[in-house]
Protein backbone atom coordinates (compact mmCIF):
# COMPACT_ATOMS: atom_id res chain seq x y z
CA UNK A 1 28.65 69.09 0.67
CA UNK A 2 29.62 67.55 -2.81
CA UNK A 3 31.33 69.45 -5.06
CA UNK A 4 28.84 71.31 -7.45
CA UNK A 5 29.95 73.31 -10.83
CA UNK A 6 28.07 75.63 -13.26
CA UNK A 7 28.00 74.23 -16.62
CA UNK A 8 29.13 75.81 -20.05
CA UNK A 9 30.22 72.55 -22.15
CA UNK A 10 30.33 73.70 -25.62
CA UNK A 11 27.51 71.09 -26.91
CA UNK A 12 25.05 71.88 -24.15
CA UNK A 13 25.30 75.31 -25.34
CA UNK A 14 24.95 74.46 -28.83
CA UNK A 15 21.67 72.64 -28.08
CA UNK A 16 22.95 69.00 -28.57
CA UNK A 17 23.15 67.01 -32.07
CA UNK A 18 20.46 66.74 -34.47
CA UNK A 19 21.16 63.12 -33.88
CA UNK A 20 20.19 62.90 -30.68
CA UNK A 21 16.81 65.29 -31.15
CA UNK A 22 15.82 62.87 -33.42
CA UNK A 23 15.97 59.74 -31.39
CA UNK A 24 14.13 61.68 -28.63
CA UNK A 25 11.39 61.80 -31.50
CA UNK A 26 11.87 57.88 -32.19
CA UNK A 27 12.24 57.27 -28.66
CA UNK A 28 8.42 58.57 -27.91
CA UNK A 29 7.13 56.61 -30.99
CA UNK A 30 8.75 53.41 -29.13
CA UNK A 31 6.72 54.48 -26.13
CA UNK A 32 3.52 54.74 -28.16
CA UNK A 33 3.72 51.25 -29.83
CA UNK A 34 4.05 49.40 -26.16
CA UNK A 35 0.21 51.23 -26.02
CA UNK A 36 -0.95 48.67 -28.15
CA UNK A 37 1.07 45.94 -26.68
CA UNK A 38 -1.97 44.08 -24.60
CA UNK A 39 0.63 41.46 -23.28
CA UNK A 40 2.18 44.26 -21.51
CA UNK A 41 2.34 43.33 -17.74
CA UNK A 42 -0.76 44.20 -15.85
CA UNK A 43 -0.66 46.44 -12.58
CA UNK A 44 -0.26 43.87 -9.77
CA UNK A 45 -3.04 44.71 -7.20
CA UNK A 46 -4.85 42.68 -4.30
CA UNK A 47 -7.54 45.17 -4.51
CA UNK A 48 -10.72 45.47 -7.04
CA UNK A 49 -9.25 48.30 -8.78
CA UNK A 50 -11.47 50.84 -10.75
CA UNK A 51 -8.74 51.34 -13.88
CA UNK A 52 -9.59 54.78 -14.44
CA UNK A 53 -9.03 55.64 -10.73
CA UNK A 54 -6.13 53.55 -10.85
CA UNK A 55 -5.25 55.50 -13.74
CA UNK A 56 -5.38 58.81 -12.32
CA UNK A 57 -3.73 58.06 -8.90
CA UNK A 58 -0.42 57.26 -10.45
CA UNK A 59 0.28 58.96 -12.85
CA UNK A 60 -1.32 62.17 -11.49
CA UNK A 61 -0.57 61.95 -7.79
CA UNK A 62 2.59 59.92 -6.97
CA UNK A 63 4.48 61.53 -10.82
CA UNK A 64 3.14 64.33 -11.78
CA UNK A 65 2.86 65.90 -8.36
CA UNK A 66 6.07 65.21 -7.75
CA UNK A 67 7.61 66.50 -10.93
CA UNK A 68 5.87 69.88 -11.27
CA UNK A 69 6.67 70.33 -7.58
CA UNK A 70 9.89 70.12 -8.69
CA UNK A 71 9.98 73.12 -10.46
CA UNK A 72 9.71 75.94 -7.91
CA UNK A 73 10.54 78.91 -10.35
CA UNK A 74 8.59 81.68 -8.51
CA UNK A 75 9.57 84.01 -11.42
CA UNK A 76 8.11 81.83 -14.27
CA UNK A 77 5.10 81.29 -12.22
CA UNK A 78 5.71 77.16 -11.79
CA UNK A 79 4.06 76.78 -8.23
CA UNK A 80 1.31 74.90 -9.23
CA UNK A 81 -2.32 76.79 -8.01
CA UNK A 82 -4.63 75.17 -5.75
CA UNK A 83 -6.88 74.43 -8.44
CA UNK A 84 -4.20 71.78 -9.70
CA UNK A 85 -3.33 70.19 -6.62
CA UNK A 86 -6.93 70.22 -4.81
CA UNK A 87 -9.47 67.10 -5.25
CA UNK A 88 -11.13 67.29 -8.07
CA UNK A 89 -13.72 70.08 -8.19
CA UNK A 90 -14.46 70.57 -4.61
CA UNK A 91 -13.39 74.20 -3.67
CA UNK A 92 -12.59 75.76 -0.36
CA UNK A 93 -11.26 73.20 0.68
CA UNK A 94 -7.21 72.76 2.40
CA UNK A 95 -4.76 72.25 -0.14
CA UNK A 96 -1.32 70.46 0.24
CA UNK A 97 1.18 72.24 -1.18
CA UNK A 98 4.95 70.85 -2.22
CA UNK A 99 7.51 71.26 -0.01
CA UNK A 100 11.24 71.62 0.03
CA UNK A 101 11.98 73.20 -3.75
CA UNK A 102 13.43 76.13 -5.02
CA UNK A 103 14.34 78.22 -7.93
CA UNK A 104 17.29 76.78 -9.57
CA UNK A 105 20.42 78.97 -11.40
CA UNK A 106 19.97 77.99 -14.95
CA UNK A 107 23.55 79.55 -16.47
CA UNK A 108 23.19 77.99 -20.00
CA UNK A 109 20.66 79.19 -22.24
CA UNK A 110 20.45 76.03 -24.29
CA UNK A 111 20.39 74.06 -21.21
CA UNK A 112 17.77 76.34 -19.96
CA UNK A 113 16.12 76.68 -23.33
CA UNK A 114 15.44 72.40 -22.87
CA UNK A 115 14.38 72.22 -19.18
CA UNK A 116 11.68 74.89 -19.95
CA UNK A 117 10.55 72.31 -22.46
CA UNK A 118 10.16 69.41 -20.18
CA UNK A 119 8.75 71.93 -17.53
CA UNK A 120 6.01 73.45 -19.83
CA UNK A 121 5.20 69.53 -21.39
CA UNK A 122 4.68 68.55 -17.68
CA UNK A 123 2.94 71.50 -16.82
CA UNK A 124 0.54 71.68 -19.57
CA UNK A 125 0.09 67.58 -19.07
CA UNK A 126 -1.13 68.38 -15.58
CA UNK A 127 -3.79 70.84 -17.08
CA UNK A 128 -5.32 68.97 -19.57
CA UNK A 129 -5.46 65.92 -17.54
CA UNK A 130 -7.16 68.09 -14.33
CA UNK A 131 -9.90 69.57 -17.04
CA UNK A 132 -10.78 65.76 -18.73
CA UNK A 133 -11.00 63.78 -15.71
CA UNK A 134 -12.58 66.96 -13.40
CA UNK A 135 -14.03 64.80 -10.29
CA UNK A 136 -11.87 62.09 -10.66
CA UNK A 137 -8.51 63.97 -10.40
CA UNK A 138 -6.52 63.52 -7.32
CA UNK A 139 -5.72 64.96 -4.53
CA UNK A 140 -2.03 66.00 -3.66
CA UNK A 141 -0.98 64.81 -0.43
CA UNK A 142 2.58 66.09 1.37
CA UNK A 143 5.24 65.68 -1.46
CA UNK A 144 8.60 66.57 0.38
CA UNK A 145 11.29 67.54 -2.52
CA UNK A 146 14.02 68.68 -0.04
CA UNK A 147 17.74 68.15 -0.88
CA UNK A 148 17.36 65.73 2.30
CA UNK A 149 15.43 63.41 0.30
CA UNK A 150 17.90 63.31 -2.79
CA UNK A 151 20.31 63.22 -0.58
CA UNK A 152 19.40 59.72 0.97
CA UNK A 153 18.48 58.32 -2.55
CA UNK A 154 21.70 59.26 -3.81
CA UNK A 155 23.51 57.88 -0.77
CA UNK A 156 21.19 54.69 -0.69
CA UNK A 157 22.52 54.24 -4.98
CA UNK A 158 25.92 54.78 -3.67
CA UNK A 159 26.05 58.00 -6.02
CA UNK A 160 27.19 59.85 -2.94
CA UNK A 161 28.90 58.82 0.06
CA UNK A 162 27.56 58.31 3.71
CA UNK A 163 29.33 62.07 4.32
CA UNK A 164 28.07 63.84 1.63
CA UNK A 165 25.41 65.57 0.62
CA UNK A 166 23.19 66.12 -2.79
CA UNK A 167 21.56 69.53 -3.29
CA UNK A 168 19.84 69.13 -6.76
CA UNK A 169 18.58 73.26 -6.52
CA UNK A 170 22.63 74.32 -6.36
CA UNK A 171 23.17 74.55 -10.25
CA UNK A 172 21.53 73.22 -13.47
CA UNK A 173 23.76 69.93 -13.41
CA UNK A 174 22.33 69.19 -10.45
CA UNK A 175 18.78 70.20 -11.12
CA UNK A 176 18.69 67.88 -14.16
CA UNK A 177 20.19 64.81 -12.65
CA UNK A 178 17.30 65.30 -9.93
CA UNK A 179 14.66 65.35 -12.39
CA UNK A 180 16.13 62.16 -14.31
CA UNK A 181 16.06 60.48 -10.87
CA UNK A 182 12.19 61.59 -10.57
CA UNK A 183 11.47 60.87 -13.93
CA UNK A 184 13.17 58.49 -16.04
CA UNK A 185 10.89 55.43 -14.94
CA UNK A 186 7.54 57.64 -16.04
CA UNK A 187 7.80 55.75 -19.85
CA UNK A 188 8.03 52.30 -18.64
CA UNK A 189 5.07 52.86 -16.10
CA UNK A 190 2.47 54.30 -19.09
CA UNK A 191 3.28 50.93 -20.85
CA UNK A 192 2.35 48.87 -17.50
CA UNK A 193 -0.84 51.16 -17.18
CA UNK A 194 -2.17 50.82 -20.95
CA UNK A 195 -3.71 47.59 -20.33
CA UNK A 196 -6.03 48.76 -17.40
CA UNK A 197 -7.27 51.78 -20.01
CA UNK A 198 -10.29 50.14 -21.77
CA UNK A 199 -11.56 53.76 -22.52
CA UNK A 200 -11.36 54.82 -26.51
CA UNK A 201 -11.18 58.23 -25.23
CA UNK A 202 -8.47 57.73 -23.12
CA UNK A 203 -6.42 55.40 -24.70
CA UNK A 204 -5.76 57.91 -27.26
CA UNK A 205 -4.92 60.94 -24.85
CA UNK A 206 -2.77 58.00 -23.26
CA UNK A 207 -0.68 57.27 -26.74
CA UNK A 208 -0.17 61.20 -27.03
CA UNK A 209 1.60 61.63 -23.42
CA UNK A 210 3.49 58.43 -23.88
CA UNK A 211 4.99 59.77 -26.86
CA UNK A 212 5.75 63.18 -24.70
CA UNK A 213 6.99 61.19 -21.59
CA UNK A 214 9.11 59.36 -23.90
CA UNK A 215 10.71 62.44 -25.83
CA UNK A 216 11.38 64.02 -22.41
CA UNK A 217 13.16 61.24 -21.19
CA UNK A 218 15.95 61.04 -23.99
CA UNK A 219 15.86 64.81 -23.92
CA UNK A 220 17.51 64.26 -19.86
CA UNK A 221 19.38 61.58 -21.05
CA UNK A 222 20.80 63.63 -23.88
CA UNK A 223 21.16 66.95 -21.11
CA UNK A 224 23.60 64.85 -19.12
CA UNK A 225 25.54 63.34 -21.95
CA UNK A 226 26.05 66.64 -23.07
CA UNK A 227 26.68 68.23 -19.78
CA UNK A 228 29.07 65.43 -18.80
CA UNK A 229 31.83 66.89 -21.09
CA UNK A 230 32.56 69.35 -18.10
CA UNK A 231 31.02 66.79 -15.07
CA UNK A 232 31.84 63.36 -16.13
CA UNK A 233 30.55 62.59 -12.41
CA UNK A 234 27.06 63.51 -13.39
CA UNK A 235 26.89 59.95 -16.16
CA UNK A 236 28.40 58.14 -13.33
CA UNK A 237 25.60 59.24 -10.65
CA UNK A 238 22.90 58.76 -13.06
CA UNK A 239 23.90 55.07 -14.03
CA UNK A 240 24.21 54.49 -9.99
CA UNK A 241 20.65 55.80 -9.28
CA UNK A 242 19.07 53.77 -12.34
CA UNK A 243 20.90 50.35 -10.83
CA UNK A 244 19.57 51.19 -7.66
CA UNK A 245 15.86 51.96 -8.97
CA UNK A 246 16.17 48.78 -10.70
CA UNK A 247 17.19 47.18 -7.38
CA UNK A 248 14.03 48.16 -4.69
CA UNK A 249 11.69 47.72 -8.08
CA UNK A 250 12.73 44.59 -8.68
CA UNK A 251 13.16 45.14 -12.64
CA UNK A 252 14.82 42.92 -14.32
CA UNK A 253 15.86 42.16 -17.97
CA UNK A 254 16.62 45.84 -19.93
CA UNK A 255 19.74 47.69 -19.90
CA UNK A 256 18.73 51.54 -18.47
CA UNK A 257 22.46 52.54 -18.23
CA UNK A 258 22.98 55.75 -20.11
CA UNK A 259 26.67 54.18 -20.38
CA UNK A 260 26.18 50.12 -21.17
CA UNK A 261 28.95 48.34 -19.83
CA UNK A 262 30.87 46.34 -22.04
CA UNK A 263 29.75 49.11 -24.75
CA UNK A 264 33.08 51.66 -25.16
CA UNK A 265 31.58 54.76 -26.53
CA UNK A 266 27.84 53.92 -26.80
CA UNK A 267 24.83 55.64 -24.74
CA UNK A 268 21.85 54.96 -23.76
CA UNK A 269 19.29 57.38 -25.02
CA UNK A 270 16.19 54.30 -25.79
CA UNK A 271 16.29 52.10 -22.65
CA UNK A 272 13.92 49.43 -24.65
CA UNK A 273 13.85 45.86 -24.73
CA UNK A 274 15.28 43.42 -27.75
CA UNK A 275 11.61 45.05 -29.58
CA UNK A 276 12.24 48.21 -29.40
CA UNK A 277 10.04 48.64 -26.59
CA UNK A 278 10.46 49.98 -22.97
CA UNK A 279 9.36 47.01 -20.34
CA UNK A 280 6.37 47.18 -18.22
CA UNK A 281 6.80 49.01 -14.96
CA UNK A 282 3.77 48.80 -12.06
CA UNK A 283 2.28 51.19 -9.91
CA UNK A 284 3.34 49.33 -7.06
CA UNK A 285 6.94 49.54 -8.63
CA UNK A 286 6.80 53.31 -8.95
CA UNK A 287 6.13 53.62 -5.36
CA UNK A 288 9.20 51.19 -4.52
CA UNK A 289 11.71 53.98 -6.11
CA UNK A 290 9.33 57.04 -4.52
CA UNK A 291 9.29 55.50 -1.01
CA UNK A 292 12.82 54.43 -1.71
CA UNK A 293 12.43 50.99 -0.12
CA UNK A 294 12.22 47.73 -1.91
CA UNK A 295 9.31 46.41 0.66
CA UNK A 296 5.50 46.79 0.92
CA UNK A 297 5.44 50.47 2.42
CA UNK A 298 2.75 53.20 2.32
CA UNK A 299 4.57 56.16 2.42
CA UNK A 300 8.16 56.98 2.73
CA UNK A 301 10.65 59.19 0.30
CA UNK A 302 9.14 61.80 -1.25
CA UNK A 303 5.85 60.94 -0.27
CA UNK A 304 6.08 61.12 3.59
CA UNK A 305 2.13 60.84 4.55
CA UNK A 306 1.48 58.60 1.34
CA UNK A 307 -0.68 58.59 -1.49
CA UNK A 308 -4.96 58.95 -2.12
CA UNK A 309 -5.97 56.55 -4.10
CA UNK A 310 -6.98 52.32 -3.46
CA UNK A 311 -3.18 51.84 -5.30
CA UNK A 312 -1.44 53.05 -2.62
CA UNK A 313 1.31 50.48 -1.47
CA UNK A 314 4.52 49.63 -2.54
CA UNK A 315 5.76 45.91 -4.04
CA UNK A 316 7.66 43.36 -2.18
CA UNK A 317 10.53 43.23 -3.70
């Protein structure tokens, strides 16, 4: 087992820098620009895709499945209900619920204080999406968030060795490099999807989240910067897992380092491009860092039976 520490660095407990608030706020703006972007790269399919099925597959089944299961805090009441992870509105029938999470020691109250943010923006996300798309929402199929499986994505990055082991439930460094390793990708993959949303009505519920994904990405970014005053391992890890998702993804072209090499003393809180923009990310792409493998797969990682939905197979990469 890796060595795992609680956390008090003194700016985690402070809350972080103004500074750094504030480009979490820019940061989501960014996000909500590439909306309008129509040369943004479309999602690669050899299917006739329905977009707003497309729509609701990804981002509902194979992200936001995966990150609410991620927060299994029986006492705050985060297991999502079987209304949220059933299809649609068809009732009585078997549900699928997460697997392999648990309630995680959160010692800092700042730290805490900021992962109930992302939790309850997620959460809440997952509710209003369920309630406008009603018969068109998703089912969840078997999401398996066991330390197993961020174990062998850490190990596969090179984060950990062959020997050891990554529990991301231990202690709230931990918990929040897991989550950055679930979620840091979600910004660039609402850019990929705007194109396929021809829907007024969606389009605008689509700039709002973008500019929430996007302010909850530099808010993890920020966690760990902060938190790696007393774990410098934890910037190191996170930079390994974002080469390796850029690896089986194939994505190419924008620095995602939280620590840019050649850069002493600069982070990373905006991965964008040279515009200002984060790059297009595809569905198929997403799946590649889920299944953890860079070839055509169905299922694999986190998602060990696969996803519902006609996008449903990873890119060759």
């Amino acid at each position: 087992m890796m060595e795992v520490q609680a956390v008090e660095a003194g700016d985690a407990e402070s809350g972080g820098t103004p500074r750094r608030m504030l480009l979490a706020g820019l940061l989501g703006g960014a996000v909500a620009m590439a909306i309008a972007d129509s040369a943004a790269a479309q999602v690669q399919s050899g299917v006739d895709v329905d977009p707003l099925q497309a729509f609701t597959n990804i981002l509902y089944t194979s992200v936001n499945y995966s990150q609410t299961g991620f927060y299994a805090d029986d006492g705050g009441g985060r297991q999502l209900g079987v209304d949220l992870i059933r299809a649609g509105e068809v009732t009585g029938q078997p549900v699928t619920r997460a697997k392999g999470a648990r309630p995680t020691p959160m010692d800092t109250r700042a730290i805490r204080s900021r992962v109930n943010e992302i939790i309850d923006d997620s959460w809440h996300r997952l509710v209003g999406a369920r309630s406008f798309l009603r018969a068109e929402a998703p089912a969840q199929k078997t999401v398996d968030l066991s330390p197993e499986n961020f174990t062998a994505m850490f190990q596969m990055a090179g984060a950990i060795t062959a020997s050891e082991t990554f529990d991301p439930y231990e202690n709230e460094g931990n918990f929040v490099l897991g989550l950055f390793a679930l979620t840091d990708f979600y910004p660039m993959l609402v850019r990929g999807m705007a194109p396929m949303v021809k829907n007024e009505i969606a389009r605008a519920w689509l700039g709002g989240l973008a500019a929430g994904v996007g302010n909850n990405t530099a808010n993890q970014r920020a966690l760990l910067i902060d938190m790696s005053a007393e774990r410098p391992e934890l910037m190191t890890m996170a930079d390994q897992i974002v080469a390796w998702q850029n690896r089986v993804a194939g994505l190419n072209g924008v620095e995602r380092r939280i620590m840019p090499r050649g850069m002493q003393g600069a982070t990373n809180l905006c991965p964008t491009d040279a515009d200002g923009l984060f790059p297009a990310m595809s569905p198929q792409q997403v799946f590649n860092i889920l299944f953890m493998s860079s070839g055509a797969k169905t299922r694999g990682g986190f998602f060990p039976d696969g996803i519902n939905g006609n996008i449903n197979t990873s890119a060759a990469n």
